[in-house]
PDB file of N, CA and C in Angstrom:
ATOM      1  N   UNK A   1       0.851  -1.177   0.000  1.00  0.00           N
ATOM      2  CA  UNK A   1       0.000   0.000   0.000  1.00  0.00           C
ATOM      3  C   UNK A   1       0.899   1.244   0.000  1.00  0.00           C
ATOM      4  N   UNK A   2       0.260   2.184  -0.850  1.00  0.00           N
ATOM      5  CA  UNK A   2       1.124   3.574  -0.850  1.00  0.00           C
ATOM      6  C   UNK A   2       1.459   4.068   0.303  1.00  0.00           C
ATOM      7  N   UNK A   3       2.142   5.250   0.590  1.00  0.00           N
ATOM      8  CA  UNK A   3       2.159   5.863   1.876  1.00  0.00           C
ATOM      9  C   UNK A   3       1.846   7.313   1.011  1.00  0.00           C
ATOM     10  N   UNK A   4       0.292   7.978   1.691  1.00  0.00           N
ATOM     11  CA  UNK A   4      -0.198   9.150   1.463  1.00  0.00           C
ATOM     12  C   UNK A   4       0.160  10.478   2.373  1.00  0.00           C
ATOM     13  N   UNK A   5       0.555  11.515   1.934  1.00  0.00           N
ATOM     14  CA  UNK A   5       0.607  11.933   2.818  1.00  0.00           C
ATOM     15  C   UNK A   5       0.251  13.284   3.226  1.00  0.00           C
ATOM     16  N   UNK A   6      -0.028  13.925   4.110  1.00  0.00           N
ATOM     17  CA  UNK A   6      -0.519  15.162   4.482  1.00  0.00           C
ATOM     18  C   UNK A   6      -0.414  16.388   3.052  1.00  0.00           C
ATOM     19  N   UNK A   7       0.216  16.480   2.452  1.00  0.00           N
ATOM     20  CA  UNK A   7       0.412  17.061   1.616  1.00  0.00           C
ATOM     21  C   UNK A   7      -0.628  17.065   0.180  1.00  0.00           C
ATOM     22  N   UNK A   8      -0.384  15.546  -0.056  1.00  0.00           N
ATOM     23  CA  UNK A   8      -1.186  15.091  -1.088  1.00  0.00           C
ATOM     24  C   UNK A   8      -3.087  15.091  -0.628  1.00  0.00           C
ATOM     25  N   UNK A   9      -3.100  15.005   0.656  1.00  0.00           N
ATOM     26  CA  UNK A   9      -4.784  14.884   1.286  1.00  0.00           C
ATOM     27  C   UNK A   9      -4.865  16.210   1.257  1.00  0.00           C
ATOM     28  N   UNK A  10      -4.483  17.385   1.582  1.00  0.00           N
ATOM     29  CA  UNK A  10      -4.216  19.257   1.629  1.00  0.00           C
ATOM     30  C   UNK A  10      -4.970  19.548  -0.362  1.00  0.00           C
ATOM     31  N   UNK A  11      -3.981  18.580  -0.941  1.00  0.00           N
ATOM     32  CA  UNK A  11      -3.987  19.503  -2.255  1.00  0.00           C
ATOM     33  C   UNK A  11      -5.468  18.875  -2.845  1.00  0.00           C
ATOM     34  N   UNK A  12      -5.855  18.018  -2.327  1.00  0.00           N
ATOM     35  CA  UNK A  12      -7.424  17.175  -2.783  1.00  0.00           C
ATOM     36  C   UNK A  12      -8.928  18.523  -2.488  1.00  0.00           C
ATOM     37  N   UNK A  13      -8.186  19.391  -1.050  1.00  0.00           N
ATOM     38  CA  UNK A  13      -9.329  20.325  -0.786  1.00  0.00           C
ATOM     39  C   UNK A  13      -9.144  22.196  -1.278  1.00  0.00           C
ATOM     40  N   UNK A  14     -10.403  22.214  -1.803  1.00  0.00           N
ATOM     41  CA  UNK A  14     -10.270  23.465  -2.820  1.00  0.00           C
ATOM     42  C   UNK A  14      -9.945  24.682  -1.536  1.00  0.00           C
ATOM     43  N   UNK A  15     -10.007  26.038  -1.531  1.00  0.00           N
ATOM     44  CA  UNK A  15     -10.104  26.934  -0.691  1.00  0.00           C
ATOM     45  C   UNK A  15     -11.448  27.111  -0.460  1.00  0.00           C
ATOM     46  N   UNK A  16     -12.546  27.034  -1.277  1.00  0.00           N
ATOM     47  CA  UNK A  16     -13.671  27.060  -1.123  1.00  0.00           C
ATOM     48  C   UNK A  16     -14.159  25.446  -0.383  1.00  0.00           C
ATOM     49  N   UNK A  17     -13.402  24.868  -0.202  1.00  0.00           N
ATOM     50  CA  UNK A  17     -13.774  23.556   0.774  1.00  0.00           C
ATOM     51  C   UNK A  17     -13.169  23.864   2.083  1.00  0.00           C
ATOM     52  N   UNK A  18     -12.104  24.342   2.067  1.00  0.00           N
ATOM     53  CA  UNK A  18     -12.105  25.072   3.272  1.00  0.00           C
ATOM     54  C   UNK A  18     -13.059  25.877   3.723  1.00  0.00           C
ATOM     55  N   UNK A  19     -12.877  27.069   3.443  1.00  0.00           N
ATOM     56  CA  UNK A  19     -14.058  28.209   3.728  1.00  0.00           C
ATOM     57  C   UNK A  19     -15.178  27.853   3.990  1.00  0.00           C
ATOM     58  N   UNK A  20     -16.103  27.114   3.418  1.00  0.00           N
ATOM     59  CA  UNK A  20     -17.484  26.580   3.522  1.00  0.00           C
ATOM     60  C   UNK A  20     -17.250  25.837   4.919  1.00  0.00           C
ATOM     61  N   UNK A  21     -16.173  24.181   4.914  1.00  0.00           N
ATOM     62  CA  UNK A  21     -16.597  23.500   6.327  1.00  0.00           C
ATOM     63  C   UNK A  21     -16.083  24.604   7.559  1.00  0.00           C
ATOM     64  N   UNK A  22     -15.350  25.603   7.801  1.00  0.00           N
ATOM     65  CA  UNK A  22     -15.080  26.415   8.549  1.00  0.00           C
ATOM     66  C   UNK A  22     -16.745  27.097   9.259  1.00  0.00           C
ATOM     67  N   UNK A  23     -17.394  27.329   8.058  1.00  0.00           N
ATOM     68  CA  UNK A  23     -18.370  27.933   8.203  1.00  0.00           C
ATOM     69  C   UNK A  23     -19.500  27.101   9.039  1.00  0.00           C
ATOM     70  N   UNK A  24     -19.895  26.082   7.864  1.00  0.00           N
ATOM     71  CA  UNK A  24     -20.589  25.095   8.716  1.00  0.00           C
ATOM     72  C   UNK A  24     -20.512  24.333   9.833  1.00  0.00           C
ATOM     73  N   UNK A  25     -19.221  24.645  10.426  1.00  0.00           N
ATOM     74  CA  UNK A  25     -19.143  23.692  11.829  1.00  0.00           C
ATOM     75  C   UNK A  25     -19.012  24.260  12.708  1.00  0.00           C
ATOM     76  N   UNK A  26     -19.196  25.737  12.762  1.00  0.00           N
ATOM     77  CA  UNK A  26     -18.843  26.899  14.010  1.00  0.00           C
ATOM     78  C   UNK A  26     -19.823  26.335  14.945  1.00  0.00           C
ATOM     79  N   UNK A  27     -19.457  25.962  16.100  1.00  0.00           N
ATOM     80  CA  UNK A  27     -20.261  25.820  17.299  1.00  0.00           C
ATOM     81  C   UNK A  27     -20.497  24.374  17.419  1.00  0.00           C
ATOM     82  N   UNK A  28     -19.843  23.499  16.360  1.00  0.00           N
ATOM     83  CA  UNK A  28     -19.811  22.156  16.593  1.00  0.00           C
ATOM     84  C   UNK A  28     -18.965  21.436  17.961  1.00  0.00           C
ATOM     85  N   UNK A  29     -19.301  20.544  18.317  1.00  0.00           N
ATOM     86  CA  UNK A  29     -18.592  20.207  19.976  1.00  0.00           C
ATOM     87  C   UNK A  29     -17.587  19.615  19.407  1.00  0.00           C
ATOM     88  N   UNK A  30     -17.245  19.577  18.498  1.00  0.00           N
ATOM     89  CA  UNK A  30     -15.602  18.721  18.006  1.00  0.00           C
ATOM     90  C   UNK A  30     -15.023  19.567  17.362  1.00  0.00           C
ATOM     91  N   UNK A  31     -15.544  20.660  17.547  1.00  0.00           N
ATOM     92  CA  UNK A  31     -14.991  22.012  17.034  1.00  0.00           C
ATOM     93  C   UNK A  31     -14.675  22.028  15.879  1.00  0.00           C
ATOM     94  N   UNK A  32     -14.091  23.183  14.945  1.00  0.00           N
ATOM     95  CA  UNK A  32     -14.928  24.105  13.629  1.00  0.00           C
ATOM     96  C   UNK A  32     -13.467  23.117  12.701  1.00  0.00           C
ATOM     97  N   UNK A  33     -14.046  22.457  11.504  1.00  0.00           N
ATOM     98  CA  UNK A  33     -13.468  21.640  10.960  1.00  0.00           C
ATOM     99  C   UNK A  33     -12.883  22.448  10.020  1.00  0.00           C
ATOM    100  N   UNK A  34     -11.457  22.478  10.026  1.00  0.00           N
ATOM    101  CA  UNK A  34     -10.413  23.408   9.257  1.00  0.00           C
ATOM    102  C   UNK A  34      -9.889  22.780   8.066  1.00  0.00           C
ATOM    103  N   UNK A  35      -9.829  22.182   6.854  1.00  0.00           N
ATOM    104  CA  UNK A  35      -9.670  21.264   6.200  1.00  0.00           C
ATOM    105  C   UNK A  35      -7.768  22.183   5.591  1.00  0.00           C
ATOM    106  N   UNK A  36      -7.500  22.931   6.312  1.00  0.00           N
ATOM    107  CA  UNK A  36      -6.440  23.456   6.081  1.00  0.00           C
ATOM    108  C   UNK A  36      -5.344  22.936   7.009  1.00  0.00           C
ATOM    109  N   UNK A  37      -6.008  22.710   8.260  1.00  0.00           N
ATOM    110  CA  UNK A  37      -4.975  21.978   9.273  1.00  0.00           C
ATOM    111  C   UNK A  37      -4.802  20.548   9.951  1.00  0.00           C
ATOM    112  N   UNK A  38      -4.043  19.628   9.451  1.00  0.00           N
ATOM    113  CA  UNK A  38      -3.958  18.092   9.290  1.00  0.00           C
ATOM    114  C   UNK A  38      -4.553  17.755  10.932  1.00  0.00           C
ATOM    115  N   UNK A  39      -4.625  17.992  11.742  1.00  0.00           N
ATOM    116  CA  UNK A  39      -4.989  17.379  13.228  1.00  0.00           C
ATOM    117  C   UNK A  39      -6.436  18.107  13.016  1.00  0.00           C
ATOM    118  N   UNK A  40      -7.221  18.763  12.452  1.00  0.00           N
ATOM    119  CA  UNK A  40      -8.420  19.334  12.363  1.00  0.00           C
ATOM    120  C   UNK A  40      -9.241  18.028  11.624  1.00  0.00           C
ATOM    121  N   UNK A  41      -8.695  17.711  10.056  1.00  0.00           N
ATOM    122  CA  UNK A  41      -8.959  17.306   9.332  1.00  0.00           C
ATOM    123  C   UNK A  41      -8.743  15.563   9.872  1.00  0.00           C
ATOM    124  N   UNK A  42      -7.330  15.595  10.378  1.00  0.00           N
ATOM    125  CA  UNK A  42      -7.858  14.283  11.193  1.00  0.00           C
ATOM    126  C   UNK A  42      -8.773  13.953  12.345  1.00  0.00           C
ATOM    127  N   UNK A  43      -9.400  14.597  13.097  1.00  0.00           N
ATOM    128  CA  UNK A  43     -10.377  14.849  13.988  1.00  0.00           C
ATOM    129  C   UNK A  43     -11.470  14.485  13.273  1.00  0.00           C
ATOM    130  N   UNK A  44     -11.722  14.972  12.082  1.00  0.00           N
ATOM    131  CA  UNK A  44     -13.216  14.895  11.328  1.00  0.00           C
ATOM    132  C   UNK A  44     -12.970  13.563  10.181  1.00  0.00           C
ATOM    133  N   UNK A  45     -11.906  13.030  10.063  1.00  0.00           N
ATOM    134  CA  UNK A  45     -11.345  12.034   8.726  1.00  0.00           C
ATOM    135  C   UNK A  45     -12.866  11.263   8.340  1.00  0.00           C
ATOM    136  N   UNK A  46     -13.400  10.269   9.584  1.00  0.00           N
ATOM    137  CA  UNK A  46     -14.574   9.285   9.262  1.00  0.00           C
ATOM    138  C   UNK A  46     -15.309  10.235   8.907  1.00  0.00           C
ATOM    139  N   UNK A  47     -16.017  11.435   9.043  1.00  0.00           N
ATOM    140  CA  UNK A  47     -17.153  11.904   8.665  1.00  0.00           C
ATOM    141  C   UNK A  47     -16.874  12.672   7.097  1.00  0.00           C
ATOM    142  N   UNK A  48     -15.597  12.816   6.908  1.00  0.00           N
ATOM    143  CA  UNK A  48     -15.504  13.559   5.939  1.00  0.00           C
ATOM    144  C   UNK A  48     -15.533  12.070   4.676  1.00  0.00           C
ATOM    145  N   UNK A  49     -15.093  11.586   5.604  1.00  0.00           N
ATOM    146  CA  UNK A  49     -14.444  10.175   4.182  1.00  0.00           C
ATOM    147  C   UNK A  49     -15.801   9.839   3.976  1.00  0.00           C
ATOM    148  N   UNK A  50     -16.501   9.105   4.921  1.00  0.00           N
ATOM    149  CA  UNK A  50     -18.517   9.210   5.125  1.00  0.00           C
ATOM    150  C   UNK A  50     -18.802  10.126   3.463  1.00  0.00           C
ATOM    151  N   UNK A  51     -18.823  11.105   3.662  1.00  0.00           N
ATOM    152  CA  UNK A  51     -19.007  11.685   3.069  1.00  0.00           C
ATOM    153  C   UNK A  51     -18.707  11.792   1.277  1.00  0.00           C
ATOM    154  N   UNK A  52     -17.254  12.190   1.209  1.00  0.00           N
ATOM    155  CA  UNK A  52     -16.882  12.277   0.114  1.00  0.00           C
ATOM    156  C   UNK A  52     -17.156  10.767  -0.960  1.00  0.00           C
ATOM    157  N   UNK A  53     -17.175   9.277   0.222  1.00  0.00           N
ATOM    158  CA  UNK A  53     -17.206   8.044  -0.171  1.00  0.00           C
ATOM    159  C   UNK A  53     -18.459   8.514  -0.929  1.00  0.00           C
ATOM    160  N   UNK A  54     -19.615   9.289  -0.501  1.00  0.00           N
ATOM    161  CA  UNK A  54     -21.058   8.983  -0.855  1.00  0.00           C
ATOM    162  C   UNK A  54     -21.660  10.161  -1.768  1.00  0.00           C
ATOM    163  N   UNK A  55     -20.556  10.225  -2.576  1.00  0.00           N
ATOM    164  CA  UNK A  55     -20.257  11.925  -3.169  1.00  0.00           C
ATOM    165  C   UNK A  55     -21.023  13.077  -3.015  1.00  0.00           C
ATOM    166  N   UNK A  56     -21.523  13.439  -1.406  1.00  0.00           N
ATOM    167  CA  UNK A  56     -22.184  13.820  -1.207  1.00  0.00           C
ATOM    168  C   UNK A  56     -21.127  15.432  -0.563  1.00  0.00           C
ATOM    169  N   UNK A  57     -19.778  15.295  -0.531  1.00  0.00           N
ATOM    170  CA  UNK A  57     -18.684  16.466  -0.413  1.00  0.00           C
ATOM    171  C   UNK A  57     -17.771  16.024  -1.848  1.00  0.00           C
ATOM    172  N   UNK A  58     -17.272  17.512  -1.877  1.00  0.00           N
ATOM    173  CA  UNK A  58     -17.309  18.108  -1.777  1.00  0.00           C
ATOM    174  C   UNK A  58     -19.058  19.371  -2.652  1.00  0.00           C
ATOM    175  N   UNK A  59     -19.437  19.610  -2.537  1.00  0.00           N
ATOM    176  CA  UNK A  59     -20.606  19.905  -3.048  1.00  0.00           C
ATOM    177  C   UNK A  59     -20.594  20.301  -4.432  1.00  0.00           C
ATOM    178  N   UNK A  60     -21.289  19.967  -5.588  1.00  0.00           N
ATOM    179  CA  UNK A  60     -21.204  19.771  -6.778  1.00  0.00           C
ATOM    180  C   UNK A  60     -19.964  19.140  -7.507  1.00  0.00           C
ATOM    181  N   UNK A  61     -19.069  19.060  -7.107  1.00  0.00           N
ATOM    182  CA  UNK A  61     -17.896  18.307  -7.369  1.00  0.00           C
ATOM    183  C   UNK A  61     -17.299  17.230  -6.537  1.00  0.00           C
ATOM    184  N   UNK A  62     -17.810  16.081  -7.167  1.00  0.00           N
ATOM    185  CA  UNK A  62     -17.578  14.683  -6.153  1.00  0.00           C
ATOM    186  C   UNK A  62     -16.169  14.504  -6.567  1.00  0.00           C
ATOM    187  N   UNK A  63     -15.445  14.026  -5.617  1.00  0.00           N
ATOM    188  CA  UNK A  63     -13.861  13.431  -5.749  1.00  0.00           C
ATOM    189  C   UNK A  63     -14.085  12.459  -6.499  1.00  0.00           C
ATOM    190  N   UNK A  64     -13.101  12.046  -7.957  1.00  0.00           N
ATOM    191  CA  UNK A  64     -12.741  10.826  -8.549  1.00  0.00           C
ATOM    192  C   UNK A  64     -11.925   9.456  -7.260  1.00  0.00           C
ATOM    193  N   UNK A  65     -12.624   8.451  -8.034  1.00  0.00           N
ATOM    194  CA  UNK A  65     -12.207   7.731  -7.187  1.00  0.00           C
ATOM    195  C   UNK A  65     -10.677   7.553  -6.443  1.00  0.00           C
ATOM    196  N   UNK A  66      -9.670   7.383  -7.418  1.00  0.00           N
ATOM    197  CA  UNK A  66      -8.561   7.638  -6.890  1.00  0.00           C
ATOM    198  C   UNK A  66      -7.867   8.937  -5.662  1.00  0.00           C
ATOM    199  N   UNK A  67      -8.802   9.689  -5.503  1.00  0.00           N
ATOM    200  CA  UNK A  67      -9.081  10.620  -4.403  1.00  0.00           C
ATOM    201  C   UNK A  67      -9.460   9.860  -3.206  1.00  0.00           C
ATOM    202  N   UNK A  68     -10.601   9.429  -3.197  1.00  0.00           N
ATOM    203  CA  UNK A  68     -11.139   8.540  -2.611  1.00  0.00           C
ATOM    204  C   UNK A  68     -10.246   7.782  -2.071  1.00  0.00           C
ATOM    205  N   UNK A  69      -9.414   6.876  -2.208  1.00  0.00           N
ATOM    206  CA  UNK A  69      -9.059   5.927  -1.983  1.00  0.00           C
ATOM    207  C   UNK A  69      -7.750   6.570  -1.572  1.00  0.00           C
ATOM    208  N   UNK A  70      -6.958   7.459  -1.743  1.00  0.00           N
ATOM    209  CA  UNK A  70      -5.777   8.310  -1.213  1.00  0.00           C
ATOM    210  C   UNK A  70      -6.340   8.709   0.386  1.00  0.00           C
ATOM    211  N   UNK A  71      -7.662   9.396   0.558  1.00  0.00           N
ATOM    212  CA  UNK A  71      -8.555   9.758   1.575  1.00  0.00           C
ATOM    213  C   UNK A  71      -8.384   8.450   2.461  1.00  0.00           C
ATOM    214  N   UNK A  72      -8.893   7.123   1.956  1.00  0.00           N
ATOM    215  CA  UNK A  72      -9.092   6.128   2.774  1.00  0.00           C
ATOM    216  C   UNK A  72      -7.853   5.417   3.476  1.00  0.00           C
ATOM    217  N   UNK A  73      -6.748   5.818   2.108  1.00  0.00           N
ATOM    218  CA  UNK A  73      -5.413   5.309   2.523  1.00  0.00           C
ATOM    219  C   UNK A  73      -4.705   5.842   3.907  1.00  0.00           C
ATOM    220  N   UNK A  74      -4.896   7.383   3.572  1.00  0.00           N
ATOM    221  CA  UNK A  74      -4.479   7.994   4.820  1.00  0.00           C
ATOM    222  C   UNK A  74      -4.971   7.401   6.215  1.00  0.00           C
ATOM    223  N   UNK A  75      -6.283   7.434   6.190  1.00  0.00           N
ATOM    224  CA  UNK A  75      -6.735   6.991   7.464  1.00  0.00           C
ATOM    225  C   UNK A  75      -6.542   6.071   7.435  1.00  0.00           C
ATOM    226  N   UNK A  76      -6.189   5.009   7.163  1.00  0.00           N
ATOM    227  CA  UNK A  76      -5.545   3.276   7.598  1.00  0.00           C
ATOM    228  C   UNK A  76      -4.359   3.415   7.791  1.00  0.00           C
ATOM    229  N   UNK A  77      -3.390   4.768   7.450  1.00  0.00           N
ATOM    230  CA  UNK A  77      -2.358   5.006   7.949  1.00  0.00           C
ATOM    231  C   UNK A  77      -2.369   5.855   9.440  1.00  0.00           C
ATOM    232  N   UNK A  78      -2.901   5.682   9.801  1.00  0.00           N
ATOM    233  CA  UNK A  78      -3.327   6.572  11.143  1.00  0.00           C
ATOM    234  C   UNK A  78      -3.371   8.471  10.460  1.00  0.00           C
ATOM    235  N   UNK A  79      -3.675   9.059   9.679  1.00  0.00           N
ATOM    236  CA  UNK A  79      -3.809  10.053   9.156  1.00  0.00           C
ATOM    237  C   UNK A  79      -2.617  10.760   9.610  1.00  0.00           C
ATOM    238  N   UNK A  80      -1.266  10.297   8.872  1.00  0.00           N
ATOM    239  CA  UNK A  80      -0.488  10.849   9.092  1.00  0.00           C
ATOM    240  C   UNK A  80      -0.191  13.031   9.132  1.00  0.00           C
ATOM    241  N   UNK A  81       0.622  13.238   9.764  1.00  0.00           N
ATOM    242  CA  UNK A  81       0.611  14.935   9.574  1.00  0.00           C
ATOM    243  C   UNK A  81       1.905  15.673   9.466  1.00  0.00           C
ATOM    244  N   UNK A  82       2.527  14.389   9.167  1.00  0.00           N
ATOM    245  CA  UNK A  82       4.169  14.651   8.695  1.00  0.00           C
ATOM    246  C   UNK A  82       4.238  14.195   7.049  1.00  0.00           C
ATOM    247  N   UNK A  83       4.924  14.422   6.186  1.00  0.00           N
ATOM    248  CA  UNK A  83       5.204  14.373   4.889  1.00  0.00           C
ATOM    249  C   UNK A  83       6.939  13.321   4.773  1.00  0.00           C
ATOM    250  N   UNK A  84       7.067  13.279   5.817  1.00  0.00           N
ATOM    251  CA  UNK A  84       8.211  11.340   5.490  1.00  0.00           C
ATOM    252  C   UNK A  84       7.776  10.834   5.270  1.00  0.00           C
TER     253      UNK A  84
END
């Protein structure tokens, strides 16, 4: 299996995928999901992967599968937040 890494999961989310989940999660109890900062983004990984798996994120533009599966890779790697 590849080794994915923080870098490559960063360049998958637009600025406008930032901006938007920033928005939508203000006041969430797992606090405001930053898709800019790797321990944010790992905090939220299952709900986002949930998600993108069911191309239901990023909104009008579903990730190709090979996205997908970089997404899933990470998290079976413990969502790494170093780039070794």
């Amino acid at each position: 299996m590849a080794t994915i890494t923080w870098t490559q999961i960063r360049s998958q989310f637009t600025e406008k995928d930032v901006d938007h989940m920033k928005q939508i999660t203000q006041g969430n109890p797992k606090g405001v999901l930053d898709l800019d900062d790797c321990e944010s983004t790992k905090t939220w990984a299952s709900e986002i992967y949930e998600r993108v798996a069911a191309d239901n994120m990023p909104p009008g533009e579903p990730w190709p599968s090979e996205w997908k599966k970089n997404f899933a890779t990470w998290m079976v790697e413990d969502c790494p937040c170093d780039d070794e």
